[in-house]
C-alpha atoms as a PDB file:
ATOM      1  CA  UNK A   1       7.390  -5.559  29.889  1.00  0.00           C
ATOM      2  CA  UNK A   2       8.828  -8.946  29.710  1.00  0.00           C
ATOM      3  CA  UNK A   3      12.168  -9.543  27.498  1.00  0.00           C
ATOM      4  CA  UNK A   4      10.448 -10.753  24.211  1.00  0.00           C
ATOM      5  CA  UNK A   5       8.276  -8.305  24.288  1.00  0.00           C
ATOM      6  CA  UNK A   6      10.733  -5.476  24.538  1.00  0.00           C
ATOM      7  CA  UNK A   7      12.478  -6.637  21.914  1.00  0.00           C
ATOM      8  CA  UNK A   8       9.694  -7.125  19.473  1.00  0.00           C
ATOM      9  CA  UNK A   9       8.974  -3.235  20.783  1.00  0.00           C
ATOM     10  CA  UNK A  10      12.349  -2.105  19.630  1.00  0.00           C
ATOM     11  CA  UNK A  11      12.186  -4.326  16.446  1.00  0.00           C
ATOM     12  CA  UNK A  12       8.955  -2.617  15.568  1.00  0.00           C
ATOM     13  CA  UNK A  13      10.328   1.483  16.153  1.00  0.00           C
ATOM     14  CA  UNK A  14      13.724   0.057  14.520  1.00  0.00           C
ATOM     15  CA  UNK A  15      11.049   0.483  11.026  1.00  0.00           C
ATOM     16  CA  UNK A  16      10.267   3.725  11.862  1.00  0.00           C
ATOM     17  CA  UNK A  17      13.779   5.667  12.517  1.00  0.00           C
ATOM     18  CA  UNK A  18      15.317   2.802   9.593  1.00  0.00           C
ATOM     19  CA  UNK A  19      13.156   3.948   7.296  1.00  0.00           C
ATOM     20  CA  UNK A  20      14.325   5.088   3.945  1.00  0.00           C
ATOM     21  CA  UNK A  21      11.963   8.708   3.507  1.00  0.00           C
ATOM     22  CA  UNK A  22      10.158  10.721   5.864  1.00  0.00           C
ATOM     23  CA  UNK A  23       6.606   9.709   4.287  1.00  0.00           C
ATOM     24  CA  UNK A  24       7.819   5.976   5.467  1.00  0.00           C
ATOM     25  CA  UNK A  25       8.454   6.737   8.760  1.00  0.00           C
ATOM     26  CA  UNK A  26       5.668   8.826   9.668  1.00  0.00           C
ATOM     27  CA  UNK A  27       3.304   5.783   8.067  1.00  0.00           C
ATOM     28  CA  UNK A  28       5.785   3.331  10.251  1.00  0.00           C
ATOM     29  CA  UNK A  29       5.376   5.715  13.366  1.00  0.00           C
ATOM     30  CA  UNK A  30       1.473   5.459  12.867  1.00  0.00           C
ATOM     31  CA  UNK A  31       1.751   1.825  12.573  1.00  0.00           C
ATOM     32  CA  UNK A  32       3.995   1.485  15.488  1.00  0.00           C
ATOM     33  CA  UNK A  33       1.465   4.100  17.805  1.00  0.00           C
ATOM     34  CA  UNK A  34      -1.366   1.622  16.616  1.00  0.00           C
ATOM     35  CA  UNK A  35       0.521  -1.958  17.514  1.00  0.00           C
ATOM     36  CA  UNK A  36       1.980  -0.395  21.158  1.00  0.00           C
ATOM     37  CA  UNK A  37      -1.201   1.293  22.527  1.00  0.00           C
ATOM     38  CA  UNK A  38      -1.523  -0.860  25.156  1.00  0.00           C
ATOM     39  CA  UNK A  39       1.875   0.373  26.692  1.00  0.00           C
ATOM     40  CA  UNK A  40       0.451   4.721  26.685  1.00  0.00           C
ATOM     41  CA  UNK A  41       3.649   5.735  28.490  1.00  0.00           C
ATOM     42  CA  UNK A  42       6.166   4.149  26.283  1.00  0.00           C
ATOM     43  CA  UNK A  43       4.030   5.140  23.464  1.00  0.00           C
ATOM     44  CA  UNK A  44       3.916   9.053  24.868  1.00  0.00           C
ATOM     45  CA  UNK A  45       7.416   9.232  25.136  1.00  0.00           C
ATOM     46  CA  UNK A  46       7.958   8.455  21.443  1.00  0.00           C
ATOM     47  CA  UNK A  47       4.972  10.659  20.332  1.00  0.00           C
ATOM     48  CA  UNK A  48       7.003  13.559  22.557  1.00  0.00           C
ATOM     49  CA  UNK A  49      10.499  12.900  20.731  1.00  0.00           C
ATOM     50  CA  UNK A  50       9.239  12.122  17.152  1.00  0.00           C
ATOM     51  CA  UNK A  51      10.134  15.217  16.084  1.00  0.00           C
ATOM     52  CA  UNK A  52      14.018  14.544  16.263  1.00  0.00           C
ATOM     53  CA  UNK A  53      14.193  11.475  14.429  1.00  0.00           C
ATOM     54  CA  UNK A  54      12.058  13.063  12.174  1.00  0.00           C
ATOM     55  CA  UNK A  55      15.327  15.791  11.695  1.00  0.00           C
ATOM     56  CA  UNK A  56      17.655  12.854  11.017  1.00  0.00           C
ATOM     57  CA  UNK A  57      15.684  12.866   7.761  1.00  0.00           C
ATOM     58  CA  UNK A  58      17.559  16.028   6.482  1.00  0.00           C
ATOM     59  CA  UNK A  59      20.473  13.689   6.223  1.00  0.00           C
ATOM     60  CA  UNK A  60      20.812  10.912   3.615  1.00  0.00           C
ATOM     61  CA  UNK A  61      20.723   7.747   4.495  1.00  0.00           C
ATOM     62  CA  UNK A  62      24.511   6.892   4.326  1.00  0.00           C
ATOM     63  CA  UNK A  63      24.978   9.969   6.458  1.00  0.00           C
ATOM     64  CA  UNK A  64      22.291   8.527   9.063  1.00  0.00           C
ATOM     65  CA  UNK A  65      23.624   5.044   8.881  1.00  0.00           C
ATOM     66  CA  UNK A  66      27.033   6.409  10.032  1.00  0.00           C
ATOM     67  CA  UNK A  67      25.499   8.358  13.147  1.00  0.00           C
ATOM     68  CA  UNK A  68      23.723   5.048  14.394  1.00  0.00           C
ATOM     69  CA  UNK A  69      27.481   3.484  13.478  1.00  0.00           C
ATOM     70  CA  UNK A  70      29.102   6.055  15.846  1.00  0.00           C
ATOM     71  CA  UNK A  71      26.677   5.189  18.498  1.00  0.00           C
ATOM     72  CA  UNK A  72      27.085   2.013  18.447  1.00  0.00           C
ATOM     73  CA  UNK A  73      30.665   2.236  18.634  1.00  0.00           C
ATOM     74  CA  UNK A  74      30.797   4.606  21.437  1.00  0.00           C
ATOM     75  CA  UNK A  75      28.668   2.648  23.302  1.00  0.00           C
ATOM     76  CA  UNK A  76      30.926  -0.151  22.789  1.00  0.00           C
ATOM     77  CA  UNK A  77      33.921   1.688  23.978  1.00  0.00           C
ATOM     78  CA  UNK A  78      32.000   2.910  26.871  1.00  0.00           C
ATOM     79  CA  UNK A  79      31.307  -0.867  27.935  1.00  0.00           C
ATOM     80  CA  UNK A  80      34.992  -1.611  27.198  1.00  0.00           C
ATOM     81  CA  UNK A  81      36.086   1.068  29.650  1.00  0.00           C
ATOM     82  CA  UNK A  82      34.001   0.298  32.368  1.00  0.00           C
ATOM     83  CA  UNK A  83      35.690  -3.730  32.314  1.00  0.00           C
ATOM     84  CA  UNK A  84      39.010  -2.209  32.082  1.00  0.00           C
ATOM     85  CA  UNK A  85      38.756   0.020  34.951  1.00  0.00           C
ATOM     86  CA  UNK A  86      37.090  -2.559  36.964  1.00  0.00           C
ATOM     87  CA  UNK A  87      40.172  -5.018  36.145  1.00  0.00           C
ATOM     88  CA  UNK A  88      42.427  -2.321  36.803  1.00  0.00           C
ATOM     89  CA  UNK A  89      41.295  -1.795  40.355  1.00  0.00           C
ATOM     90  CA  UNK A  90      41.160  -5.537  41.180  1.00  0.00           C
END
């Protein structure tokens, strides 16, 4: 999948696990299924998984903004300590 593509692929599930209710991002997930069919095996492995973003649901949405938050961050650090160990062993 070229570059713009992927990211107009992640833009488009961003709507369904961003959504604000359950009812949204099932529609959203529909949508999505609908506008990616063309790519089955990317489109399979969401269909498979759906049911654990659908559990983030049982969290309010300042609670689910802070786990993508802590992600993020982690993710960050993880980066981070990857160029520090590399500029340690130089």
């Amino acid at each position: 999948m070229p570059q713009a593509r992927i990211k107009r692929f992640t833009q488009s599930f961003k709507k369904v696990y961003g959504a604000p209710s359950l009812k949204t991002t099932t529609s959203a997930f529909e949508t999505f299924k609908d506008e990616w069919k063309q790519y089955p095996g990317a489109v399979d492995v969401w269909e498979r998984n759906i049911p654990h973003v659908e559990q983030l649901f049982d969290y309010g949405l300042a609670i689910r903004k802070v786990m993508y938050t802590t992600n993020a961050i982690e993710s960050f650090n993880s980066s981070f300590r990857k160029v520090i160990k590399r500029s340690v062993s130089k």
